[in-house]
N, C-alpha and C. Protein backbone atom coordinates (compact mmCIF):
# COMPACT_ATOMS: atom_id res chain seq x y z
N UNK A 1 9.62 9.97 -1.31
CA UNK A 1 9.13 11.25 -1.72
C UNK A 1 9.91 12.37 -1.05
N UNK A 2 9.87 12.12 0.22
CA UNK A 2 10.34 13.57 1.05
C UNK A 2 11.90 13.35 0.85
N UNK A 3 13.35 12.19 0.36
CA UNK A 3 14.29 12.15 0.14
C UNK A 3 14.77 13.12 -1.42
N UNK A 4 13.60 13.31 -2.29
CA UNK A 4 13.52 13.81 -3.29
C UNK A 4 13.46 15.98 -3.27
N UNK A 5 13.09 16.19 -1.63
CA UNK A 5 12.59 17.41 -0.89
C UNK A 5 14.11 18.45 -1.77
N UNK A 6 15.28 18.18 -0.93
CA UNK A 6 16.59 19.05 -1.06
C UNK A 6 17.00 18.89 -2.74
N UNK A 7 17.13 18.04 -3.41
CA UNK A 7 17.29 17.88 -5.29
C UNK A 7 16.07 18.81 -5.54
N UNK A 8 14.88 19.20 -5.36
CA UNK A 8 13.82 19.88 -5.94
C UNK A 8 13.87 21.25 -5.50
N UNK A 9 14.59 20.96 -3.82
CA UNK A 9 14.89 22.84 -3.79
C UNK A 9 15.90 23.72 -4.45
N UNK A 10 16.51 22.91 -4.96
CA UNK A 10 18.08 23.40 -5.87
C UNK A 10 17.33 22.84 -7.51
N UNK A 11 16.19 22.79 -8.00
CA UNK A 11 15.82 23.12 -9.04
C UNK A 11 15.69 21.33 -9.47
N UNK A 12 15.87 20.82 -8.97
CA UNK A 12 16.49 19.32 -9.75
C UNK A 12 15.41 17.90 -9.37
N UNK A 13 15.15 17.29 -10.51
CA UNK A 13 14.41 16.23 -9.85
C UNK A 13 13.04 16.17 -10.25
N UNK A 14 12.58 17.35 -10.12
CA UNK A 14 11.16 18.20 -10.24
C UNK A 14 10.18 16.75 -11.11
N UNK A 15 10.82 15.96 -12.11
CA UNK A 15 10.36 15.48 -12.96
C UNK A 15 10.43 13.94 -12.69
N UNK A 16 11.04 13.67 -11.53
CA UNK A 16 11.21 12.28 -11.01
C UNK A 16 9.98 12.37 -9.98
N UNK A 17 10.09 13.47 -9.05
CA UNK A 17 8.74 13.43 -8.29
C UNK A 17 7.26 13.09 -8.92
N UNK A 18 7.29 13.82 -9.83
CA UNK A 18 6.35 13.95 -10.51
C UNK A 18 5.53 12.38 -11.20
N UNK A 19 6.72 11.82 -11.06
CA UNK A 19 6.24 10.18 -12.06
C UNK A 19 6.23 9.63 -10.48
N UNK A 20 6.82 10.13 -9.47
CA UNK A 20 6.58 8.68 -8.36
C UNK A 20 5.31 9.46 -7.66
N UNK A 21 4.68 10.18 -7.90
CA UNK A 21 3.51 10.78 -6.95
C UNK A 21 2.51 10.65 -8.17
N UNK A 22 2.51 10.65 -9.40
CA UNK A 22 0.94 10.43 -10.09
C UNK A 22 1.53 8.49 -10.13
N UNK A 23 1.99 7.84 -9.59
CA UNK A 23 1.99 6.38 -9.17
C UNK A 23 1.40 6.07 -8.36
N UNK A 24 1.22 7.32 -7.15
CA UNK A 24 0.96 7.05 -5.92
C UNK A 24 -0.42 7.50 -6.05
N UNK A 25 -1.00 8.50 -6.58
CA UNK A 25 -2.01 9.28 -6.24
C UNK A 25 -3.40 8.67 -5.89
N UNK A 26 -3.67 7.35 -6.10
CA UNK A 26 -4.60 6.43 -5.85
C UNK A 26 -4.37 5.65 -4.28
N UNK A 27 -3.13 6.02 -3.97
CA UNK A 27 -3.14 5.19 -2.40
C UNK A 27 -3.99 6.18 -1.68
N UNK A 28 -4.36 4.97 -0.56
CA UNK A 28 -4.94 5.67 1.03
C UNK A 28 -4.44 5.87 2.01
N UNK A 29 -2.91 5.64 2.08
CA UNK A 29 -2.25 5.62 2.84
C UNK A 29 -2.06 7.30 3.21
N UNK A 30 -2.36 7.77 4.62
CA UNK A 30 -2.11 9.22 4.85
C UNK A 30 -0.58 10.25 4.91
N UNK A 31 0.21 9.14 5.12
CA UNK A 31 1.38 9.80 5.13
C UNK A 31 1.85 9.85 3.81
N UNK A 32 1.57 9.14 2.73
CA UNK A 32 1.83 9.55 1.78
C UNK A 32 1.50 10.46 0.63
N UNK A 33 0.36 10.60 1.12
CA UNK A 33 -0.56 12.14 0.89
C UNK A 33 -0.07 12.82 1.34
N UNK A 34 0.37 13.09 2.61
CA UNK A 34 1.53 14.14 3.16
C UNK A 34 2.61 14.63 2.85
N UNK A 35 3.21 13.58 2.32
CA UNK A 35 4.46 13.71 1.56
C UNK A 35 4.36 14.48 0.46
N UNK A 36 3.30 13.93 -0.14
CA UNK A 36 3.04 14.38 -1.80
C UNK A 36 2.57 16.00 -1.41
N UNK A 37 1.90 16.33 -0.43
CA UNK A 37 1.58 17.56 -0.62
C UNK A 37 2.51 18.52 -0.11
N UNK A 38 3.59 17.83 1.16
CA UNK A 38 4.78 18.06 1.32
C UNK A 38 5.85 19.02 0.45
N UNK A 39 5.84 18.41 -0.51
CA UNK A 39 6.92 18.42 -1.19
C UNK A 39 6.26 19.29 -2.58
N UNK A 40 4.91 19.27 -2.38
CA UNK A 40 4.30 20.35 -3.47
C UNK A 40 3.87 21.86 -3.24
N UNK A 41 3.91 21.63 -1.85
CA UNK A 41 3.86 23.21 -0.66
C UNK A 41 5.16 24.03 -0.71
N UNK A 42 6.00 22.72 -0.63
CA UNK A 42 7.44 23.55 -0.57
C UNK A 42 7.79 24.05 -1.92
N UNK A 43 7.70 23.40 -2.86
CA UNK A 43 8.32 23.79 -4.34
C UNK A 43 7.24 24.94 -4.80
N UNK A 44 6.07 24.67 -4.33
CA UNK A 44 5.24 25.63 -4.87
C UNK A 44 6.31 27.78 -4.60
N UNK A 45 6.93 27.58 -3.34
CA UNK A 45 7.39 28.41 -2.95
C UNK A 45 8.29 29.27 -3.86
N UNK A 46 8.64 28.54 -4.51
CA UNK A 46 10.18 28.99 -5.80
C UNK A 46 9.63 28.67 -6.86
N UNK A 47 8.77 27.82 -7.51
CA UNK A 47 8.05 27.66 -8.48
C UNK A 47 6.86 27.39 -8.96
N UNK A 48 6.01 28.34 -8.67
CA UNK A 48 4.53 28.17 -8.34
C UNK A 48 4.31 27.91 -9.77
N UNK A 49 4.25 28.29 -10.84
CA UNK A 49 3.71 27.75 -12.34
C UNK A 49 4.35 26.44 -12.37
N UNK A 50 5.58 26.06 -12.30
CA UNK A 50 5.86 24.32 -12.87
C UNK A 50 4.39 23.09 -11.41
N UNK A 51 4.18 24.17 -10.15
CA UNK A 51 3.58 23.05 -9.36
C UNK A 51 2.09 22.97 -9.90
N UNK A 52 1.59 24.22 -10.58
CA UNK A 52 0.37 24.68 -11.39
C UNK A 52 0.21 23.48 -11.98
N UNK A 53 1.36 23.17 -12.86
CA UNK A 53 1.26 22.50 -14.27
C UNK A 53 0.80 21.43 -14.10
């Protein structure tokens, strides 16, 4: 997830995250909840409507 961080800040990827985190969204694992929100905190920054969506 978080290797996916720098491709999503330069616009790119946005749509690969997206399929490996609604894969994940049922784990309990905490760091990967982290990640996922990680990486949805940051993008939210430059693209708050696509993180809306």
């Amino acid at each position: 997830m978080l290797a996916l961080l720098l491709p999503i800040r330069r616009d790119d990827d946005f749509d690969r995250f997206v399929r490996y985190a609604g894969a994940m969204l049922e784990e309990q694992e905490g760091f990967i909840r982290k990640a996922i929100d990680w990486v949805l905190r940051d993008a939210s920054k430059r693209r708050p409507d696509l993180v809306y969506e």
